[in-house]
C-alpha atoms as a PDB file:
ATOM      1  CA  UNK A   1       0.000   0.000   0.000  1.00  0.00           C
ATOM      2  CA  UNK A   2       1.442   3.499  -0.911  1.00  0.00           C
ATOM      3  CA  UNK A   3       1.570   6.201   1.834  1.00  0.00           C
ATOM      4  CA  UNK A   4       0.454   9.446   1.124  1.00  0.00           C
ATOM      5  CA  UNK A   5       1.233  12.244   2.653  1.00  0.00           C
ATOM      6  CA  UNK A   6      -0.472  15.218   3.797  1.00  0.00           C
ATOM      7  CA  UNK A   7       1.147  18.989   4.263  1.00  0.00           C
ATOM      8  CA  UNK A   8       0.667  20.272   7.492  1.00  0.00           C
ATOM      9  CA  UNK A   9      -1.478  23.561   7.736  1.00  0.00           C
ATOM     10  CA  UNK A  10       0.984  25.358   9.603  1.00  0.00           C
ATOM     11  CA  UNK A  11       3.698  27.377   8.664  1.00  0.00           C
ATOM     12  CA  UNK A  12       7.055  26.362   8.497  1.00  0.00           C
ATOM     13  CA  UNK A  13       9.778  27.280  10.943  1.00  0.00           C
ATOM     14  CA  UNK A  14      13.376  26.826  10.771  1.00  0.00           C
ATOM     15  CA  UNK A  15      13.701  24.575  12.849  1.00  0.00           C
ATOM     16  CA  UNK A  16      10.946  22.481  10.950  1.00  0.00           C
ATOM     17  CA  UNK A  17      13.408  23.144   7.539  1.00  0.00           C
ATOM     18  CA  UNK A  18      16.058  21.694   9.509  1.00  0.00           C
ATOM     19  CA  UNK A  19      15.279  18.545  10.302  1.00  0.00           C
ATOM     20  CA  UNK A  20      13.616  18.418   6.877  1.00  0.00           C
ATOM     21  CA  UNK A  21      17.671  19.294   5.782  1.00  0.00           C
ATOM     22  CA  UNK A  22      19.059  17.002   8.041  1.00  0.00           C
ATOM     23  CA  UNK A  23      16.612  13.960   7.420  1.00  0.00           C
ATOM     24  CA  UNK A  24      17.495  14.405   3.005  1.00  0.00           C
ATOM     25  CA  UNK A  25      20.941  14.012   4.016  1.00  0.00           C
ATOM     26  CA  UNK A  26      20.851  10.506   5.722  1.00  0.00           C
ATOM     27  CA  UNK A  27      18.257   9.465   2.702  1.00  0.00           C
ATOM     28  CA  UNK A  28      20.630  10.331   0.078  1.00  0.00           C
ATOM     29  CA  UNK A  29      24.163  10.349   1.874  1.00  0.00           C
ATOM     30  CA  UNK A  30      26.164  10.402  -1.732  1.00  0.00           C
ATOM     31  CA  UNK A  31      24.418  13.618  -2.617  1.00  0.00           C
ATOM     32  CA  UNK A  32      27.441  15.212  -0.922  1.00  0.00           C
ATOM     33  CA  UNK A  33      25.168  17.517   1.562  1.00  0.00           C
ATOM     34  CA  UNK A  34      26.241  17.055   5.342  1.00  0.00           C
ATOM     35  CA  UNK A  35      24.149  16.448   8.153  1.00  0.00           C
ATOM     36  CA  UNK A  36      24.834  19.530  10.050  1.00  0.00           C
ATOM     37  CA  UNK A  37      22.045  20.964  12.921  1.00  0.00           C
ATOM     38  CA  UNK A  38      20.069  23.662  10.923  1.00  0.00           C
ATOM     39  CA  UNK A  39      21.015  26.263  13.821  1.00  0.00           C
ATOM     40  CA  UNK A  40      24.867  25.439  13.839  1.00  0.00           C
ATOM     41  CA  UNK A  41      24.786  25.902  10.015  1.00  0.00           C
ATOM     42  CA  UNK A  42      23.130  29.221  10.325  1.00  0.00           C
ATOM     43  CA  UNK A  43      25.728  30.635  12.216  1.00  0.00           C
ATOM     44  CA  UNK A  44      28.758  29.893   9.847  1.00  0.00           C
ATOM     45  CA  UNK A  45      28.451  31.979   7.144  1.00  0.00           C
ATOM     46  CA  UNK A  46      25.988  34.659   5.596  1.00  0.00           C
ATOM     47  CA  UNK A  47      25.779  32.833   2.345  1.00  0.00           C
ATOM     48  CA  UNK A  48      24.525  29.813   4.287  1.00  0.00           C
ATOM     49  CA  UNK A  49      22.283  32.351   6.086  1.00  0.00           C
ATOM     50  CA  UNK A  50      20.483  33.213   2.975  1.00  0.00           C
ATOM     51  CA  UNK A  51      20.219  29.581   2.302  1.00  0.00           C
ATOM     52  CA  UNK A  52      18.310  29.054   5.281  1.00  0.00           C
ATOM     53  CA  UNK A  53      16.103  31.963   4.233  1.00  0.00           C
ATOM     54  CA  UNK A  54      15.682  30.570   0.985  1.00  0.00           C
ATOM     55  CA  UNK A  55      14.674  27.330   2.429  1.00  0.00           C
ATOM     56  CA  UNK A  56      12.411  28.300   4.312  1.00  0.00           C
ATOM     57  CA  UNK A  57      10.719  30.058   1.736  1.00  0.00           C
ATOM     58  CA  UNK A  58      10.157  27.536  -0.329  1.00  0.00           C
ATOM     59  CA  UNK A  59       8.541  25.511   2.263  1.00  0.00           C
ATOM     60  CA  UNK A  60       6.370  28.393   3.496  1.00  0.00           C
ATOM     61  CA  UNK A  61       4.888  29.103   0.056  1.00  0.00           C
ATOM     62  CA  UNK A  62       3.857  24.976  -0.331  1.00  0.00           C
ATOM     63  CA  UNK A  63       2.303  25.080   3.059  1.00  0.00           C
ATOM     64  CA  UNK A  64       0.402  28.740   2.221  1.00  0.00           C
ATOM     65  CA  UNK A  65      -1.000  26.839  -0.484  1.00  0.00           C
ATOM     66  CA  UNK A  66      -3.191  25.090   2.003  1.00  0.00           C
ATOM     67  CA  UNK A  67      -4.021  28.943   2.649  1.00  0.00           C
ATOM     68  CA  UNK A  68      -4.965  28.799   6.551  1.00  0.00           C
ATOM     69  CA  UNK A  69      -2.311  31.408   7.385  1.00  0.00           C
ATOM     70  CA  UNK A  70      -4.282  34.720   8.217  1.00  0.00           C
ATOM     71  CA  UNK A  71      -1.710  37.884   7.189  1.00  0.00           C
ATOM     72  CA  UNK A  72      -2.765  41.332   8.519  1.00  0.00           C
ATOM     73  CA  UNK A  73      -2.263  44.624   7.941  1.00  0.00           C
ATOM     74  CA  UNK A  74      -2.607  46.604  11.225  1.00  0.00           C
ATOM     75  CA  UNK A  75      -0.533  49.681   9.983  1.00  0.00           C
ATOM     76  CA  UNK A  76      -2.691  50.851   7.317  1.00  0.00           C
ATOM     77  CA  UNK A  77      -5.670  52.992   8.161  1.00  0.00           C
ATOM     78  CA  UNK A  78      -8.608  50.824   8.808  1.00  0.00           C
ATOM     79  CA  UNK A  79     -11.227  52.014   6.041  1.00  0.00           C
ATOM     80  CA  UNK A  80     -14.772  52.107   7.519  1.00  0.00           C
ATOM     81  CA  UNK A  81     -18.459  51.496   5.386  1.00  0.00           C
ATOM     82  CA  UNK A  82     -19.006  55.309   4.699  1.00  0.00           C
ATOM     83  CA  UNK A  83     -22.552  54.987   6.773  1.00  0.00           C
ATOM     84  CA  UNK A  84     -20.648  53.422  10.204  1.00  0.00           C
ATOM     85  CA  UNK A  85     -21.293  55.971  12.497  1.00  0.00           C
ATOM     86  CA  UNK A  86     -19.018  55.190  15.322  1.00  0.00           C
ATOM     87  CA  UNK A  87     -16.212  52.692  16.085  1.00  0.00           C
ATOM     88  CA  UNK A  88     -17.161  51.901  20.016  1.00  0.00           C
ATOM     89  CA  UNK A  89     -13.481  50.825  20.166  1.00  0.00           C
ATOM     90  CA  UNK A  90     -10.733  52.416  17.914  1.00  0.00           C
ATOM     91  CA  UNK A  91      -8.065  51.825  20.518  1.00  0.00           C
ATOM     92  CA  UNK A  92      -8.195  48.057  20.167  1.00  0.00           C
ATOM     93  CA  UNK A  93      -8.028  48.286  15.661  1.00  0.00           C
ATOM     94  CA  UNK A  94      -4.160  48.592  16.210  1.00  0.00           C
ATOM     95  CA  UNK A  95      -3.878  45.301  18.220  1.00  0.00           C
ATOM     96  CA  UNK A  96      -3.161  41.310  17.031  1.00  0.00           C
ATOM     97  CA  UNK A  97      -0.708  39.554  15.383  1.00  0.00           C
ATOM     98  CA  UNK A  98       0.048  40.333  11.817  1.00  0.00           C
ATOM     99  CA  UNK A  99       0.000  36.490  10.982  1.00  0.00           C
ATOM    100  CA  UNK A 100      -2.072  33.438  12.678  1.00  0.00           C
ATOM    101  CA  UNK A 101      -3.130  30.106  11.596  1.00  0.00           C
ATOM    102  CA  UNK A 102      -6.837  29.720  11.451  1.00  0.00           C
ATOM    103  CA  UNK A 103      -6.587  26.573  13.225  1.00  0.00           C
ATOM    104  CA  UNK A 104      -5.522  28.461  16.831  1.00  0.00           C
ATOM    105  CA  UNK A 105      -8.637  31.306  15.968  1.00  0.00           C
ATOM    106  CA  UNK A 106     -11.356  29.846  18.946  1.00  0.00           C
ATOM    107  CA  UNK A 107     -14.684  29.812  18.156  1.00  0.00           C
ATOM    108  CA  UNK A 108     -16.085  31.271  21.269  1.00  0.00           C
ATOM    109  CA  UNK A 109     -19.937  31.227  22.298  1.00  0.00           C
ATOM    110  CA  UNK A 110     -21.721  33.067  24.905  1.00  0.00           C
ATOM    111  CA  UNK A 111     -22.970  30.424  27.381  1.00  0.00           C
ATOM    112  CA  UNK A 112     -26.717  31.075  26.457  1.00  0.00           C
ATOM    113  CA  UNK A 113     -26.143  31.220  22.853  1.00  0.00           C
ATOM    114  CA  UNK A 114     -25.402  27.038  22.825  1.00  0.00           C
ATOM    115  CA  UNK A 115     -28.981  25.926  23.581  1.00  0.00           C
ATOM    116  CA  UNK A 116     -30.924  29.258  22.491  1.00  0.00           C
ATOM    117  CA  UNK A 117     -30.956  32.516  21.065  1.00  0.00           C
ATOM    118  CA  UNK A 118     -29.516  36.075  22.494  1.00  0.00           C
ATOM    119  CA  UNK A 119     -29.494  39.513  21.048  1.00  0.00           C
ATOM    120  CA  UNK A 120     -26.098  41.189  20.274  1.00  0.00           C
ATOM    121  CA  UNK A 121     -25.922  43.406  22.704  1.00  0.00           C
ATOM    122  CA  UNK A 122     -25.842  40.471  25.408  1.00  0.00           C
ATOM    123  CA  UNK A 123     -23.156  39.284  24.023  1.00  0.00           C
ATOM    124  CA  UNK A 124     -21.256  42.085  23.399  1.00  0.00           C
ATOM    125  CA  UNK A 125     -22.012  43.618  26.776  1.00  0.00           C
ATOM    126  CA  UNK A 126     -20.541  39.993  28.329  1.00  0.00           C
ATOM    127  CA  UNK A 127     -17.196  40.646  25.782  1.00  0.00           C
ATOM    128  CA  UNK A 128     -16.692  44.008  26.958  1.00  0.00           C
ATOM    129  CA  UNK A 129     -16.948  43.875  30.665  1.00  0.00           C
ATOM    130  CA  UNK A 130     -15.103  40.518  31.160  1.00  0.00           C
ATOM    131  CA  UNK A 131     -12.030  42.373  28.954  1.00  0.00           C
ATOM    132  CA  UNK A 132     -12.293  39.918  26.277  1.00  0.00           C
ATOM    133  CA  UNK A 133     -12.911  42.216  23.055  1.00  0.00           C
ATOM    134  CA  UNK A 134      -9.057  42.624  22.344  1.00  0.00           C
ATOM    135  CA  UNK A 135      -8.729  39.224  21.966  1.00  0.00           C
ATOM    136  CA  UNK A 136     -11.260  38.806  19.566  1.00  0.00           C
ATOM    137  CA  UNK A 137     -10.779  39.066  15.840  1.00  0.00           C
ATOM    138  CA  UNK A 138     -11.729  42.733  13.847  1.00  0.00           C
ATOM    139  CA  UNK A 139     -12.577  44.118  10.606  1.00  0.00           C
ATOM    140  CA  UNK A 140      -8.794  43.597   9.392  1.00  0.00           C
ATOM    141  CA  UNK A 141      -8.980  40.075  10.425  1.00  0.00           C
ATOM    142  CA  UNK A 142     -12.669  39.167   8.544  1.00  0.00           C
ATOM    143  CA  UNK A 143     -10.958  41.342   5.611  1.00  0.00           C
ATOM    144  CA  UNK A 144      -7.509  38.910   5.859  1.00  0.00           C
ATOM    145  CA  UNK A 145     -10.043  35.786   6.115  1.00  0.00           C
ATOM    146  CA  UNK A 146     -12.310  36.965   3.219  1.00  0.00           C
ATOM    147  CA  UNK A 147      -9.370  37.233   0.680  1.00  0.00           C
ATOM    148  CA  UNK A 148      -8.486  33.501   1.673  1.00  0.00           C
ATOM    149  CA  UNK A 149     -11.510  32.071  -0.173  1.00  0.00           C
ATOM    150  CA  UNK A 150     -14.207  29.886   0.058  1.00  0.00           C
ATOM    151  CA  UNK A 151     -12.613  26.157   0.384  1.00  0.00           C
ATOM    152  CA  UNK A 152     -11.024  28.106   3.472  1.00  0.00           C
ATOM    153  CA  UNK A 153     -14.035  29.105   4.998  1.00  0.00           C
ATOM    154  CA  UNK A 154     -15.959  26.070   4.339  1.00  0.00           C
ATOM    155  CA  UNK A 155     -12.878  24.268   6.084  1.00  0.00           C
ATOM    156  CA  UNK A 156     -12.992  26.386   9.397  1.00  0.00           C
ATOM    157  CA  UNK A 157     -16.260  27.840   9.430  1.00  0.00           C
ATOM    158  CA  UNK A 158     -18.955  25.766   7.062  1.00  0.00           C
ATOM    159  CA  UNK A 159     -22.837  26.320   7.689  1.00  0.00           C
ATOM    160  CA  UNK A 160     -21.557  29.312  10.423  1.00  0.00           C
ATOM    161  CA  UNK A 161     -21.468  33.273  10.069  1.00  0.00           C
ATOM    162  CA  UNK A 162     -18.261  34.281  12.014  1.00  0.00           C
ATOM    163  CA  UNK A 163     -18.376  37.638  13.894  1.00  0.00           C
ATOM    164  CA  UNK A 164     -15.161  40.347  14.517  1.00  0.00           C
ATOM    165  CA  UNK A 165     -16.296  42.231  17.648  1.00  0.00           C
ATOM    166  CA  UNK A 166     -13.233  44.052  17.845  1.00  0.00           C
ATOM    167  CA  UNK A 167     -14.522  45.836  15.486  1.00  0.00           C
ATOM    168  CA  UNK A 168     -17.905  46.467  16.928  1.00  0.00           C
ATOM    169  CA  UNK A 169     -19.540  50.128  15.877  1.00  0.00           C
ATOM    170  CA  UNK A 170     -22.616  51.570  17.254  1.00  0.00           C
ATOM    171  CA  UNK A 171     -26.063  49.240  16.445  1.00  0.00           C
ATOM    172  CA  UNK A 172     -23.364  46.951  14.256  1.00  0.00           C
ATOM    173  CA  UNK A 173     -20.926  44.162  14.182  1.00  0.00           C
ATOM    174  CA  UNK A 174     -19.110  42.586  11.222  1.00  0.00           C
ATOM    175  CA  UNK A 175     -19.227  38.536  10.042  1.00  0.00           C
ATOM    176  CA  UNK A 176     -18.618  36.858   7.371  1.00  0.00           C
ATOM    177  CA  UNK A 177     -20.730  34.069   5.731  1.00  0.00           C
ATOM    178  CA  UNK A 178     -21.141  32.067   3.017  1.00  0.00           C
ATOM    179  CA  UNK A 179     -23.270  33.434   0.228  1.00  0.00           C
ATOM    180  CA  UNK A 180     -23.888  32.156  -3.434  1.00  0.00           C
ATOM    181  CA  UNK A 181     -20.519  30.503  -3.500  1.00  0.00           C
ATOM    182  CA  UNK A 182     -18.343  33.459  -1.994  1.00  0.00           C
ATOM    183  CA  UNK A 183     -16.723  34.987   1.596  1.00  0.00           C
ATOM    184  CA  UNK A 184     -19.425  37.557   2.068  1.00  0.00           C
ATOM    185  CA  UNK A 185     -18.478  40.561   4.771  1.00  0.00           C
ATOM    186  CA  UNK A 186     -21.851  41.992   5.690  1.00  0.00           C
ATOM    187  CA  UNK A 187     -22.740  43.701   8.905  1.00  0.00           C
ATOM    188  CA  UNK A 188     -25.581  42.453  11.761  1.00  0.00           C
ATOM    189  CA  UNK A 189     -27.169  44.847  14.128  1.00  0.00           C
ATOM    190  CA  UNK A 190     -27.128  44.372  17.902  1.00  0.00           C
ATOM    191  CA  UNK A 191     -30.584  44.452  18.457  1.00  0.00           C
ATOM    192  CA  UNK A 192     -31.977  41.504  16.744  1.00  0.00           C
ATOM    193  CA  UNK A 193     -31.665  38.387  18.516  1.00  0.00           C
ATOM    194  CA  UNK A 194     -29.975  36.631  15.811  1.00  0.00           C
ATOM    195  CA  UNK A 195     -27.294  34.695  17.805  1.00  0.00           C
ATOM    196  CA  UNK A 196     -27.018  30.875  18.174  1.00  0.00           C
ATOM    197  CA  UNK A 197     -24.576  27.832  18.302  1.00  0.00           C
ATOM    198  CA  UNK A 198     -23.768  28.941  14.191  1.00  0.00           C
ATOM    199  CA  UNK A 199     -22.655  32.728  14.998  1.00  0.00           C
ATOM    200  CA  UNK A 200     -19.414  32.451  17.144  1.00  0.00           C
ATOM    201  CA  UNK A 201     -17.418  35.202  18.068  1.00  0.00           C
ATOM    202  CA  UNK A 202     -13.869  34.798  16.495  1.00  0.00           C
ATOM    203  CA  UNK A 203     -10.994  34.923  19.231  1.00  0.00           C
ATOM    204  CA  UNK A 204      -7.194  34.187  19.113  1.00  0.00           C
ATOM    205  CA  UNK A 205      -6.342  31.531  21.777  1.00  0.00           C
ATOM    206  CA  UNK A 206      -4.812  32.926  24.478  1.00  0.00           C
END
């Protein structure tokens, strides 16, 4: 029976290119390439330096192929709808990571919402006070998701509209959802009582 094997999800590290290094070696030992620890070589020259770099690269760019690494721009301005009328919380727009795998973004639910419904404003009112909208995902982050594409949703979030309440304005939060075969962005306002078990609040494990 032939093995096949499956790219991980996650991005490479150089330590992961390493081993990968060091492993070819022994498989092929007339290739001429020395088993040397990936570290030690990094530190001998700076044309084995931009090996490294080069390696790692390579191995980066397969694995974004699987496209679950989330890149974000938190220096740019973030651009609101023209109608928002009010970011609640423009302090927080600034703050994350400017790259995440999807598969460490929790899917968190307000304790209500997993047997019933609750209006937005519960849930945002539970977010704020307990401290827990900075760790939530924003408008940047739904924007970073949304350019990923729809096999990446489906594989994260399928039959779900995701919500970024760092990014919550007055009467309005944004999700995203499936719609006719795309990553919609669309806003939901805080008054209806909309939320279930399929409309998490995205998070970044902390």
């Amino acid at each position: 029976m032939t093995n096949v094997m499956t790219p991980s999800t996650k991005p490479a590290t150089r330590e992961q290119a390493g081993k990968f290094c060091d492993k070819l070696s022994h498989r092929f030992p007339k290739s001429g390439i020395k088993s040397v620890q990936f570290q030690k070589l990094l530190k001998d020259k700076i044309r084995t330096e931009k090996l490294a770099d080069e390696i790692v690269t390579l191995v980066r760019k397969h694995v974004d192929m699987i496209g679950d690494t989330v890149r974000v721009d938190r220096v740019a301005p973030l651009i609101y709808p023209d109608w928002v009328d009010k970011p609640l919380h423009p302090e927080l727009q600034a703050d994350g990571p400017a790259e995440y795998d999807l598969a460490d973004v929790q899917q968190w639910l307000l304790e209500k919402q997993k047997t019933g419904v609750v209006r937005g404003k519960e849930i945002y009112e539970h977010l704020k006070n307990n401290s827990m909208l900075g760790s939530c995902l924003g408008l940047r982050d739904l924007q970073a998701i949304q350019k990923l594409g729809i096999e990446v949703f489906r594989k994260h979030f399928a039959n779900k509209a995701v919500f970024g309440w760092k990014s919550v304005v007055r009467r309005l939060v944004p999700y995203l959802i499936e719609n006719a075969g795309e990553v919609r962005l669309d806003w939901h306002g805080l008054d209806y009582g909309w939320w279930s078990a399929p409309n998490p609040a995205l998070r970044l494990a902390s």
